[in-house]
PDB file of N, CA and C in Angstrom:
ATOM      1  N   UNK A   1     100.286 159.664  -4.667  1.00  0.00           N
ATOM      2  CA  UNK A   1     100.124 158.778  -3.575  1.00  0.00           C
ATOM      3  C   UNK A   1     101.448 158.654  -2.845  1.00  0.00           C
ATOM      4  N   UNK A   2     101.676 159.633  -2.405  1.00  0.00           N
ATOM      5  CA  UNK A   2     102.796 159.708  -1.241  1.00  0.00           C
ATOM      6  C   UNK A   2     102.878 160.308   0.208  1.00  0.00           C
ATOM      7  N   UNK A   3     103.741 159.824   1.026  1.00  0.00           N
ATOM      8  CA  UNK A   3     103.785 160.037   2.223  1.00  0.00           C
ATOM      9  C   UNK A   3     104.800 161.106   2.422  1.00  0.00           C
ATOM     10  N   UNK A   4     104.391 162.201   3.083  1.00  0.00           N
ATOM     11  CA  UNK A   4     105.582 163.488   2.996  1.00  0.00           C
ATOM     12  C   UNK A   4     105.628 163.472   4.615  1.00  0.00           C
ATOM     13  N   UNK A   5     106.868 162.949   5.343  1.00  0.00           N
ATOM     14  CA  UNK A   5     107.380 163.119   7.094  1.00  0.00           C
ATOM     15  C   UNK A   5     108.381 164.517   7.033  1.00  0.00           C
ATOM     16  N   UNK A   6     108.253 165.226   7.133  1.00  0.00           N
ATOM     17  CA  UNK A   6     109.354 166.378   7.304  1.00  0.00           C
ATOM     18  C   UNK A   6     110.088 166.498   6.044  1.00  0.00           C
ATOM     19  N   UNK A   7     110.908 166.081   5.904  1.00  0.00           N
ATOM     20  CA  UNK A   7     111.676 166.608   4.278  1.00  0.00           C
ATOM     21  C   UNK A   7     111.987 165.532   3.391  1.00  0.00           C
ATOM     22  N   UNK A   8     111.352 164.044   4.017  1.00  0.00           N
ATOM     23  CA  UNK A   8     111.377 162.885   3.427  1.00  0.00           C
ATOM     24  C   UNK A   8     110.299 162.783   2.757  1.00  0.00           C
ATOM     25  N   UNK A   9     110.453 162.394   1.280  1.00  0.00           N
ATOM     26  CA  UNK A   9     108.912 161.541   0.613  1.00  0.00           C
ATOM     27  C   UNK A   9     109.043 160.143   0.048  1.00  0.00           C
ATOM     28  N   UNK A  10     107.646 159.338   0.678  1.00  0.00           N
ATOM     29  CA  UNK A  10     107.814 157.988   0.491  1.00  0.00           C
ATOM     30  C   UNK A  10     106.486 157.346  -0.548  1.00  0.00           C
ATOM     31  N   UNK A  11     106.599 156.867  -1.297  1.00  0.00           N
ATOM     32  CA  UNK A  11     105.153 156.768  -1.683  1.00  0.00           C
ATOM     33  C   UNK A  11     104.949 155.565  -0.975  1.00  0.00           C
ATOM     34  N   UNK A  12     103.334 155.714  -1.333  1.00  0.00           N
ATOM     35  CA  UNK A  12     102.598 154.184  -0.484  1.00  0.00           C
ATOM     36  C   UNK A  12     102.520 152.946  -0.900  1.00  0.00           C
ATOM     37  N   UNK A  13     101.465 152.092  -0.329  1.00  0.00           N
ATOM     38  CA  UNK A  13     101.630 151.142  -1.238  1.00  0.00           C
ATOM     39  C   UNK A  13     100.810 150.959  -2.622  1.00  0.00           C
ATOM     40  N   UNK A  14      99.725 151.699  -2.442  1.00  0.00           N
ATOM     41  CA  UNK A  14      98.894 151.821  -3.485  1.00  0.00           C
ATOM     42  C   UNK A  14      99.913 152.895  -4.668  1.00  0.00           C
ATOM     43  N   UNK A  15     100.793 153.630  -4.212  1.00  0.00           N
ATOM     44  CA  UNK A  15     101.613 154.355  -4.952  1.00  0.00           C
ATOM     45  C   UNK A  15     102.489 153.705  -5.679  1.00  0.00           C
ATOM     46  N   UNK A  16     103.376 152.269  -5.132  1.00  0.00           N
ATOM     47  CA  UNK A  16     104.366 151.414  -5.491  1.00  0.00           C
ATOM     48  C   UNK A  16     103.244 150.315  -6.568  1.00  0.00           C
ATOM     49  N   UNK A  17     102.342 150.140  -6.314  1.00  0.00           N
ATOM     50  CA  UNK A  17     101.313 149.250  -7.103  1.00  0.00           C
ATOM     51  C   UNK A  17     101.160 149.819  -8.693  1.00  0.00           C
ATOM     52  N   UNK A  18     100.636 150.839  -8.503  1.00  0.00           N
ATOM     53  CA  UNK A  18     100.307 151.917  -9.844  1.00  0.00           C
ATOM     54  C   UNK A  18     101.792 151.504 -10.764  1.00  0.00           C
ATOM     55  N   UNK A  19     102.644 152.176  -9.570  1.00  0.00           N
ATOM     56  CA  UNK A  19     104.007 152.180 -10.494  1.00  0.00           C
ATOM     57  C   UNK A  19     104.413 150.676 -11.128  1.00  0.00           C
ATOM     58  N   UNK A  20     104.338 150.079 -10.521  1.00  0.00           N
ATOM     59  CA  UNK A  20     104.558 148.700 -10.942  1.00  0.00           C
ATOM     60  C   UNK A  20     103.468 148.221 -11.868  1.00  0.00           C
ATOM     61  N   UNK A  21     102.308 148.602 -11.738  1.00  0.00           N
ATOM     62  CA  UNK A  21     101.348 148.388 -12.979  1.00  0.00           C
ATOM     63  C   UNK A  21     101.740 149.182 -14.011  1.00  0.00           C
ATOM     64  N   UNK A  22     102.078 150.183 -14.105  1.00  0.00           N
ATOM     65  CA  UNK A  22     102.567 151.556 -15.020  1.00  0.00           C
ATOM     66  C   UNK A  22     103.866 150.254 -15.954  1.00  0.00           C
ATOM     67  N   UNK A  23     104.625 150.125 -15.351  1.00  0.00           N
ATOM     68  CA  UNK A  23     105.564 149.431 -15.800  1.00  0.00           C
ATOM     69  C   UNK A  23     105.319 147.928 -16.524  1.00  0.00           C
ATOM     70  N   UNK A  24     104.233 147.470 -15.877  1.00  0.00           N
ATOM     71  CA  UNK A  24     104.145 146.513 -17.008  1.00  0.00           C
ATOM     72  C   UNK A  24     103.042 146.607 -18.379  1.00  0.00           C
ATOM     73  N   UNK A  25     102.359 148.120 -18.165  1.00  0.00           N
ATOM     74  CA  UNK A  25     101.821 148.310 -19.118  1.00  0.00           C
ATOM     75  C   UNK A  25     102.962 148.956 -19.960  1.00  0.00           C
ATOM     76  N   UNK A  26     103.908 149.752 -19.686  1.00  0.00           N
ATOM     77  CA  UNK A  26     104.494 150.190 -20.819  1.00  0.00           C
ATOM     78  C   UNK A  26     105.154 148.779 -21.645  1.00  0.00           C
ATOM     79  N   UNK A  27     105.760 147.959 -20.637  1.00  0.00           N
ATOM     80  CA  UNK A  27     106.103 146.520 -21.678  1.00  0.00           C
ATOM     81  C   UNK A  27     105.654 145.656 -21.839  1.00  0.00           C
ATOM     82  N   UNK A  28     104.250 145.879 -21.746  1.00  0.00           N
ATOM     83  CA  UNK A  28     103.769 144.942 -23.430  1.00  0.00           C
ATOM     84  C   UNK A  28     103.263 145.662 -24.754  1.00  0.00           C
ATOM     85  N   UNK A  29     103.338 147.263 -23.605  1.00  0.00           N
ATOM     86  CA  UNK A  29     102.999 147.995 -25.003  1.00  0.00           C
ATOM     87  C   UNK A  29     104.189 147.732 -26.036  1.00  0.00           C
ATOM     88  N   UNK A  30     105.651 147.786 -25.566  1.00  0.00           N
ATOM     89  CA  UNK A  30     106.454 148.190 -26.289  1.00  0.00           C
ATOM     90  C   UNK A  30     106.472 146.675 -26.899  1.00  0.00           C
ATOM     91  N   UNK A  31     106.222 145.597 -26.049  1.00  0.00           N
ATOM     92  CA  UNK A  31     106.312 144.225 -27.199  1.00  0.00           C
ATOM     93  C   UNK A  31     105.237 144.293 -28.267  1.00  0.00           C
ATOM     94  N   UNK A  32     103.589 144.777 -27.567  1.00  0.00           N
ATOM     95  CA  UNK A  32     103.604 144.655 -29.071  1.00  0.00           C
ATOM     96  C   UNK A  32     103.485 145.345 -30.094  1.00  0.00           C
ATOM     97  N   UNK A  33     104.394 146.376 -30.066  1.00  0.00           N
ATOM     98  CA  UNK A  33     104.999 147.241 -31.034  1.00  0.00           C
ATOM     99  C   UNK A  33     105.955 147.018 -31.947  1.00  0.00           C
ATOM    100  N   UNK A  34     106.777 146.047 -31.220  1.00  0.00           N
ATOM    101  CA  UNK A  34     107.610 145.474 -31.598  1.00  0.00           C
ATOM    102  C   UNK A  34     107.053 143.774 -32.414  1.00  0.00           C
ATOM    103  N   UNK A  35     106.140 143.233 -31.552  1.00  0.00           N
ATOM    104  CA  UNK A  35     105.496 142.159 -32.420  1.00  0.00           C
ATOM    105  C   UNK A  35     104.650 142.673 -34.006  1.00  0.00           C
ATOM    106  N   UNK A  36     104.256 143.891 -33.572  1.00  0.00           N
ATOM    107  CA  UNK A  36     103.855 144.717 -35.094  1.00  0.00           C
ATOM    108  C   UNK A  36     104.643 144.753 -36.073  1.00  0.00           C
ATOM    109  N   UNK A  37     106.082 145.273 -35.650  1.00  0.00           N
ATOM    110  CA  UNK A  37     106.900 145.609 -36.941  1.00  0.00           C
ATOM    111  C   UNK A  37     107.522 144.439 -36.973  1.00  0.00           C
ATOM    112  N   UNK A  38     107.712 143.573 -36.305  1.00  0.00           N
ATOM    113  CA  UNK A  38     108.039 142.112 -37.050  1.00  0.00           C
ATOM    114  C   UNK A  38     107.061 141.695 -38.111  1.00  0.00           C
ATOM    115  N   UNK A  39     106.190 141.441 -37.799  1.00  0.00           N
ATOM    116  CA  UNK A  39     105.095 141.058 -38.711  1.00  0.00           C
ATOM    117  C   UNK A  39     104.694 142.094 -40.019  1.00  0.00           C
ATOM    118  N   UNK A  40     104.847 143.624 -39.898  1.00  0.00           N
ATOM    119  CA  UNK A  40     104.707 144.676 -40.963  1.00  0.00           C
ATOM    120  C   UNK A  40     106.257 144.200 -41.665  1.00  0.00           C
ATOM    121  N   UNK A  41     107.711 143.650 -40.982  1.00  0.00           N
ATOM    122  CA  UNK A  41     108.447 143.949 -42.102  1.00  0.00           C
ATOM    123  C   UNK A  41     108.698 142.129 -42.265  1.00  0.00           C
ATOM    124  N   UNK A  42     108.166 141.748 -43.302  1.00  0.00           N
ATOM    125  CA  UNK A  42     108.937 140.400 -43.938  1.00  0.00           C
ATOM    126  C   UNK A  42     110.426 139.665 -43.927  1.00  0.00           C
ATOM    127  N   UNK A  43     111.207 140.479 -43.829  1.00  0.00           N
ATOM    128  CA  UNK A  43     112.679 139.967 -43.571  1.00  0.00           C
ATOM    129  C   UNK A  43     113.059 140.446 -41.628  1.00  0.00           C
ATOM    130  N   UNK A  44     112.552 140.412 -41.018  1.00  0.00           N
ATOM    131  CA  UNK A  44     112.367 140.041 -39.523  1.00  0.00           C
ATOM    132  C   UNK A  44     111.581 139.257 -39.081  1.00  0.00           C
ATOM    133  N   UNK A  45     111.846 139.084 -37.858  1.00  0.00           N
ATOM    134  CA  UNK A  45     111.308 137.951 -37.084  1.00  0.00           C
ATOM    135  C   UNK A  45     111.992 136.364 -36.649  1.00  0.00           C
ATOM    136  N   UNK A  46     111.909 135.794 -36.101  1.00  0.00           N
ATOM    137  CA  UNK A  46     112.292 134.753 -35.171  1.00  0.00           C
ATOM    138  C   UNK A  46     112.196 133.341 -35.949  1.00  0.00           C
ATOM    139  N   UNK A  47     112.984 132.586 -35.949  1.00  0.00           N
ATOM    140  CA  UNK A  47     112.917 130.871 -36.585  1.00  0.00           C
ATOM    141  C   UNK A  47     113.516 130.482 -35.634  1.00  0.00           C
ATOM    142  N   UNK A  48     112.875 128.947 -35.392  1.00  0.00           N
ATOM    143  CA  UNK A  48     113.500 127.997 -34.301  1.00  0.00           C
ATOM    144  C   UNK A  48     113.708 126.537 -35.020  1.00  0.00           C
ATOM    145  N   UNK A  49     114.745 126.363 -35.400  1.00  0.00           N
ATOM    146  CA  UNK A  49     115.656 125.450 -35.753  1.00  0.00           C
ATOM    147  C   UNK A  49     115.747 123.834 -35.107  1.00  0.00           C
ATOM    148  N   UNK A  50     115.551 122.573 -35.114  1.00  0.00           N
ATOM    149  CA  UNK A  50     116.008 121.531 -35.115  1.00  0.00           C
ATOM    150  C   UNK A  50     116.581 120.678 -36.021  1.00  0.00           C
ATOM    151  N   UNK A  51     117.801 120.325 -36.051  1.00  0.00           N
ATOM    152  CA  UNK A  51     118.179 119.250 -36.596  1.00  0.00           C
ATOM    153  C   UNK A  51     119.162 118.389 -36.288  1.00  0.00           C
ATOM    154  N   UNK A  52     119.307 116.978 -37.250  1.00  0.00           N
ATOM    155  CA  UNK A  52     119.920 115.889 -36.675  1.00  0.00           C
ATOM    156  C   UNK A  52     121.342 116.661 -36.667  1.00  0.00           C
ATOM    157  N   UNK A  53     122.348 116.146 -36.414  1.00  0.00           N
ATOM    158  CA  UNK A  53     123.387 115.902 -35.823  1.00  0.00           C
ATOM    159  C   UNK A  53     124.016 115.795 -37.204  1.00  0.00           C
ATOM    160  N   UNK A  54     123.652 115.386 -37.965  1.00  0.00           N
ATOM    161  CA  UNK A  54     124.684 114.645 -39.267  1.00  0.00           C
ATOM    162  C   UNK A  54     124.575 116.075 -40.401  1.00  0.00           C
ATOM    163  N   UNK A  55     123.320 116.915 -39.879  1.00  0.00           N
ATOM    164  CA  UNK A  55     123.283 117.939 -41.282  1.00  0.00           C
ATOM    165  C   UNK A  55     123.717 119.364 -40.569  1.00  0.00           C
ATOM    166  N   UNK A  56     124.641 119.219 -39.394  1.00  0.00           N
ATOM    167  CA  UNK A  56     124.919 120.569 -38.725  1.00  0.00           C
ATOM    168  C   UNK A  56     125.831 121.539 -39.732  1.00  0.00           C
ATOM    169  N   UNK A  57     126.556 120.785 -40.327  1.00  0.00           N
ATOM    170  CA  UNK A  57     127.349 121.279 -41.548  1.00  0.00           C
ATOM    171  C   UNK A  57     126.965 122.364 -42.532  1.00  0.00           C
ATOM    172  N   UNK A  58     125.763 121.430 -43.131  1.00  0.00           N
ATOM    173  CA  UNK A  58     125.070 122.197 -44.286  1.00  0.00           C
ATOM    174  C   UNK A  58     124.244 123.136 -43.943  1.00  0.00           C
ATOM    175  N   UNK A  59     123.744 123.222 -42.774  1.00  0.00           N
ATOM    176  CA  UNK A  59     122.837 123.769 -42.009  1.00  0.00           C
ATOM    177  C   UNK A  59     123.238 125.120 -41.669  1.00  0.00           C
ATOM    178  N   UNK A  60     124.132 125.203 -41.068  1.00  0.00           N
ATOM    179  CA  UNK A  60     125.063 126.182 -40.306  1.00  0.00           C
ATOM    180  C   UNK A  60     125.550 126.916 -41.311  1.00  0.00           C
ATOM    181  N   UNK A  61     125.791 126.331 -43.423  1.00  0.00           N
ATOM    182  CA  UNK A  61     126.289 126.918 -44.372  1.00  0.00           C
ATOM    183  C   UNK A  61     124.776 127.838 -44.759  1.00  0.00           C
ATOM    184  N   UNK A  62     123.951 127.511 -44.622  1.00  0.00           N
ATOM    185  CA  UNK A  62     122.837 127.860 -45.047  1.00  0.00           C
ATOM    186  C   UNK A  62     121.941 129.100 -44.089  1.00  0.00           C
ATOM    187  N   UNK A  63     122.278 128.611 -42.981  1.00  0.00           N
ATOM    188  CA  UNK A  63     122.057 129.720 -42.059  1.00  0.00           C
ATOM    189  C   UNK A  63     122.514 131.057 -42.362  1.00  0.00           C
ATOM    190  N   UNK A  64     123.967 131.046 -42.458  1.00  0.00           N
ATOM    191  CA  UNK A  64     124.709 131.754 -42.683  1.00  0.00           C
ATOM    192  C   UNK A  64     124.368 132.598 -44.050  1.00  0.00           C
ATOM    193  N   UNK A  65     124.591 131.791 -45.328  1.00  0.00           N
ATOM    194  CA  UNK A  65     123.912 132.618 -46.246  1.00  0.00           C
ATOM    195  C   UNK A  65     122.151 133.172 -46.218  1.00  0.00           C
ATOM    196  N   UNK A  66     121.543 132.655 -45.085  1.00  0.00           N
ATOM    197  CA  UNK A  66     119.784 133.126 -44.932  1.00  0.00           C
ATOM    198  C   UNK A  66     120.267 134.596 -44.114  1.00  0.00           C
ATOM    199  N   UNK A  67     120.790 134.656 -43.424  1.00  0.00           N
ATOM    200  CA  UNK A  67     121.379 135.650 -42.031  1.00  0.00           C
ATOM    201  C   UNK A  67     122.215 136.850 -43.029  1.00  0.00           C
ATOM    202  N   UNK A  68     123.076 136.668 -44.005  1.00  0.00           N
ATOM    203  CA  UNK A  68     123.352 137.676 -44.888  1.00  0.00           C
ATOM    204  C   UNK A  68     121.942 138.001 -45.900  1.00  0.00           C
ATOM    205  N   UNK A  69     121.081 137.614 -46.209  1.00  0.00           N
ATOM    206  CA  UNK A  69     119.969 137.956 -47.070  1.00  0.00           C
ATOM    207  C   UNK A  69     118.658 139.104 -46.081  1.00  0.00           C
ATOM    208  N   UNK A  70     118.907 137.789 -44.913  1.00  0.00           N
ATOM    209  CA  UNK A  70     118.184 138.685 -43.724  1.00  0.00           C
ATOM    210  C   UNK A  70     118.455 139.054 -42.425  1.00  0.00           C
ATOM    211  N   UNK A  71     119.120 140.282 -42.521  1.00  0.00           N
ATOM    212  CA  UNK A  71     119.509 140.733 -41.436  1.00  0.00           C
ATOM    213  C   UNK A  71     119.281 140.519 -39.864  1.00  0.00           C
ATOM    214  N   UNK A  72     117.960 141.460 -40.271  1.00  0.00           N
ATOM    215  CA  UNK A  72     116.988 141.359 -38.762  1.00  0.00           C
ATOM    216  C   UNK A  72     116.757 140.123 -38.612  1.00  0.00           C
ATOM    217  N   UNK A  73     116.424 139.062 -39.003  1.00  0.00           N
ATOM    218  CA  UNK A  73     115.844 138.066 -38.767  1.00  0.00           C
ATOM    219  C   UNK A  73     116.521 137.405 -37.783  1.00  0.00           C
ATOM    220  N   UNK A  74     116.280 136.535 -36.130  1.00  0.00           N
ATOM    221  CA  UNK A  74     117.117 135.992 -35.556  1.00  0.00           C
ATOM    222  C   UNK A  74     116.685 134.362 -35.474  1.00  0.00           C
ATOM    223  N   UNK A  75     117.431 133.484 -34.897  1.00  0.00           N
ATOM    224  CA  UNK A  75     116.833 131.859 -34.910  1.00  0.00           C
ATOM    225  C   UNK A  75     117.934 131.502 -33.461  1.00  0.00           C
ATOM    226  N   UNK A  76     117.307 130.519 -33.989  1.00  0.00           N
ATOM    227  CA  UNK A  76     117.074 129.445 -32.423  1.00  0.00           C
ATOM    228  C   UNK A  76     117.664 128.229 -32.969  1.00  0.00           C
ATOM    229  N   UNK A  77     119.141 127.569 -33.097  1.00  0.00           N
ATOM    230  CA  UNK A  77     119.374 126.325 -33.814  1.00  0.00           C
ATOM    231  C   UNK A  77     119.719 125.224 -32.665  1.00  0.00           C
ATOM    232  N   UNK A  78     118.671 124.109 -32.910  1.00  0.00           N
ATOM    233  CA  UNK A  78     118.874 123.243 -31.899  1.00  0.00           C
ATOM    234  C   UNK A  78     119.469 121.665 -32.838  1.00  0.00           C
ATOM    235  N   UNK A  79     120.849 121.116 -32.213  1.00  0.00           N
ATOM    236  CA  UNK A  79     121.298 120.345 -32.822  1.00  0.00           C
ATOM    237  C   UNK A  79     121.343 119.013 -32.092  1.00  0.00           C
ATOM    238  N   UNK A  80     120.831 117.991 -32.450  1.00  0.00           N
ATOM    239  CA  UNK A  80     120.312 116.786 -31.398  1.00  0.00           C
ATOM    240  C   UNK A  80     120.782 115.459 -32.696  1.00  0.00           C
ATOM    241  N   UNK A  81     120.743 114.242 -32.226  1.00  0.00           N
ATOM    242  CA  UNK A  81     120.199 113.581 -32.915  1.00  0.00           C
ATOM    243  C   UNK A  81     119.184 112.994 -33.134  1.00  0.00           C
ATOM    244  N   UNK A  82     119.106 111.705 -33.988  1.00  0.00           N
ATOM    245  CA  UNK A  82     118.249 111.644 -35.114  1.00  0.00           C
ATOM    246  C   UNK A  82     116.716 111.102 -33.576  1.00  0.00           C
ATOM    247  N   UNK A  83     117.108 110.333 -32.975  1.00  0.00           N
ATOM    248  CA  UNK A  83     116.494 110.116 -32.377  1.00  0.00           C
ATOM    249  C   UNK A  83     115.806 111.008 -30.793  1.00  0.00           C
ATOM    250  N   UNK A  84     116.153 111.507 -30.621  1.00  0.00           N
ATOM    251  CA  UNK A  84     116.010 112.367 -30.214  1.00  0.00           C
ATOM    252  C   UNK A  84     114.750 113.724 -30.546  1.00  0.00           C
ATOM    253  N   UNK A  85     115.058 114.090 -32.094  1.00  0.00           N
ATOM    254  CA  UNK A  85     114.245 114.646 -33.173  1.00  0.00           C
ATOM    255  C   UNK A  85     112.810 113.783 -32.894  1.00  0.00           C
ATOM    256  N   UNK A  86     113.102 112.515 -33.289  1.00  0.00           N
ATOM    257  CA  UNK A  86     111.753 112.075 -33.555  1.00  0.00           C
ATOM    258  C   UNK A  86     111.162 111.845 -32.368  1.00  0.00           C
ATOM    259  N   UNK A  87     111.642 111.568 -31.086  1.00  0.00           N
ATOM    260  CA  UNK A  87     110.999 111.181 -30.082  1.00  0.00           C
ATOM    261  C   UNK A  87     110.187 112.721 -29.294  1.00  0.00           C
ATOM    262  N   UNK A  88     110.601 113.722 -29.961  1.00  0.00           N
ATOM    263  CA  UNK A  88     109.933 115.076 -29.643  1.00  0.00           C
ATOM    264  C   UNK A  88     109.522 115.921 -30.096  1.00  0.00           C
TER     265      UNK A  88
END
């Protein structure tokens, strides 16, 4: 689906559409390929973290030794306080 003027080629719009559909089919293919082998391998995948304010300490020690056990694995640590926590 292109437009050929003398030695110029342009595609159309139905040409720019495809392509742009083309493109978002390849990425979700590739997410969920990627959502597959998270889920096929046990030590990957995503954690999302809240806590108070007072246990950032122990938290952050513990992270740390979870993150050497599991590599792949990534997180999300959100540090708030106490009130805060509970009101959400």
């Amino acid at each position: 689906m292109i437009n050929i003027k003398g030695k110029s080629i342009h595609s159309t719009f139905i040409g720019n559409k495809l392509y742009q559909t083309c493109l978002e089919v390849i990425n979700r293919l590739e997410q969920s390929k990627s959502d597959i082998e998270q889920t096929l391998d046990p030590n990957s995948g995503h954690l999302q973290i809240a806590v108070a304010t007072t246990t950032n300490l122990f938290i952050s020690y513990i992270l740390a030794r979870f993150k050497q056990q599991h590599p792949k694995m990534t997180f999300h640590l959100e540090v708030a306080n106490r009130k805060f926590l509970f009101e959400n």
